[in-house]
Protein backbone atom coordinates (compact mmCIF):
# COMPACT_ATOMS: atom_id res chain seq x y z
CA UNK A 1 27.78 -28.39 -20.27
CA UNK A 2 27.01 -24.82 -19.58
CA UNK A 3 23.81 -23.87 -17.95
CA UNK A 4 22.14 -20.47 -18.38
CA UNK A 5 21.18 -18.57 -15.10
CA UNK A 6 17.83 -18.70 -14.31
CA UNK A 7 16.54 -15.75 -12.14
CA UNK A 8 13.42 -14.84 -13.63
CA UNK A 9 11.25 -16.40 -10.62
CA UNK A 10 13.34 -14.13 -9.02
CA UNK A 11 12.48 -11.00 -10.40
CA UNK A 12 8.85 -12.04 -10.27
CA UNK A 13 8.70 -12.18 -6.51
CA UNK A 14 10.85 -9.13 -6.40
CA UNK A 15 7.80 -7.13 -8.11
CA UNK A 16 5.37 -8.82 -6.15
CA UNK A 17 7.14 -7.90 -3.00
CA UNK A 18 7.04 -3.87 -4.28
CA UNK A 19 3.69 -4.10 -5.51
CA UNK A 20 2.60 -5.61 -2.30
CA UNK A 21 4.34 -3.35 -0.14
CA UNK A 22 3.23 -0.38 -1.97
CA UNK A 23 -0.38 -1.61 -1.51
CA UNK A 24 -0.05 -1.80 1.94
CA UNK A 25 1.14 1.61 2.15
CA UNK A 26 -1.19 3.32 0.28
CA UNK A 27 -4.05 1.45 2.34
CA UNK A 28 -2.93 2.90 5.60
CA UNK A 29 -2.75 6.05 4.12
CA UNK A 30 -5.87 6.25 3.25
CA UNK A 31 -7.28 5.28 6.24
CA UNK A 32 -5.32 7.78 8.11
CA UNK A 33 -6.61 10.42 5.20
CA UNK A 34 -10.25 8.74 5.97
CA UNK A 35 -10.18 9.20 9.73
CA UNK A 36 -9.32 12.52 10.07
CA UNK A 37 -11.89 13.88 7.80
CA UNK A 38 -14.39 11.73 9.67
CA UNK A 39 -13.26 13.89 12.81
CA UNK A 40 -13.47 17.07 10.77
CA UNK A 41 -16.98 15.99 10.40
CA UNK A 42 -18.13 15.20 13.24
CA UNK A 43 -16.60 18.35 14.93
CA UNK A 44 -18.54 20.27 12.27
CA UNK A 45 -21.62 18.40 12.86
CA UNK A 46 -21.39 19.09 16.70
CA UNK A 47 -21.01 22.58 16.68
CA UNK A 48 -24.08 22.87 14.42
């Protein structure tokens, strides 16, 4: 009896580890983005 290779749980978790990982980047990213035009801003607002 021959059985077929199963390995689409696999891939799954393979996607979800990307996906996740990409998420994660893009969140820091955007906080970093976030933060320094909050300092932009308040170095504006200081000077006014």
């Amino acid at each position: 009896m021959v059985f077929k290779k199963q390995n689409c749980a696999a891939t799954i978790l393979e996607y979800v580890l990307i996906a996740s990982t990409i998420v994660i980047v893009c969140i820091t990213g955007f906080r970093n983005i976030g933060n320094g035009y909050n300092s932009i801003y308040v170095n504006i607002s200081q000077a006014i």
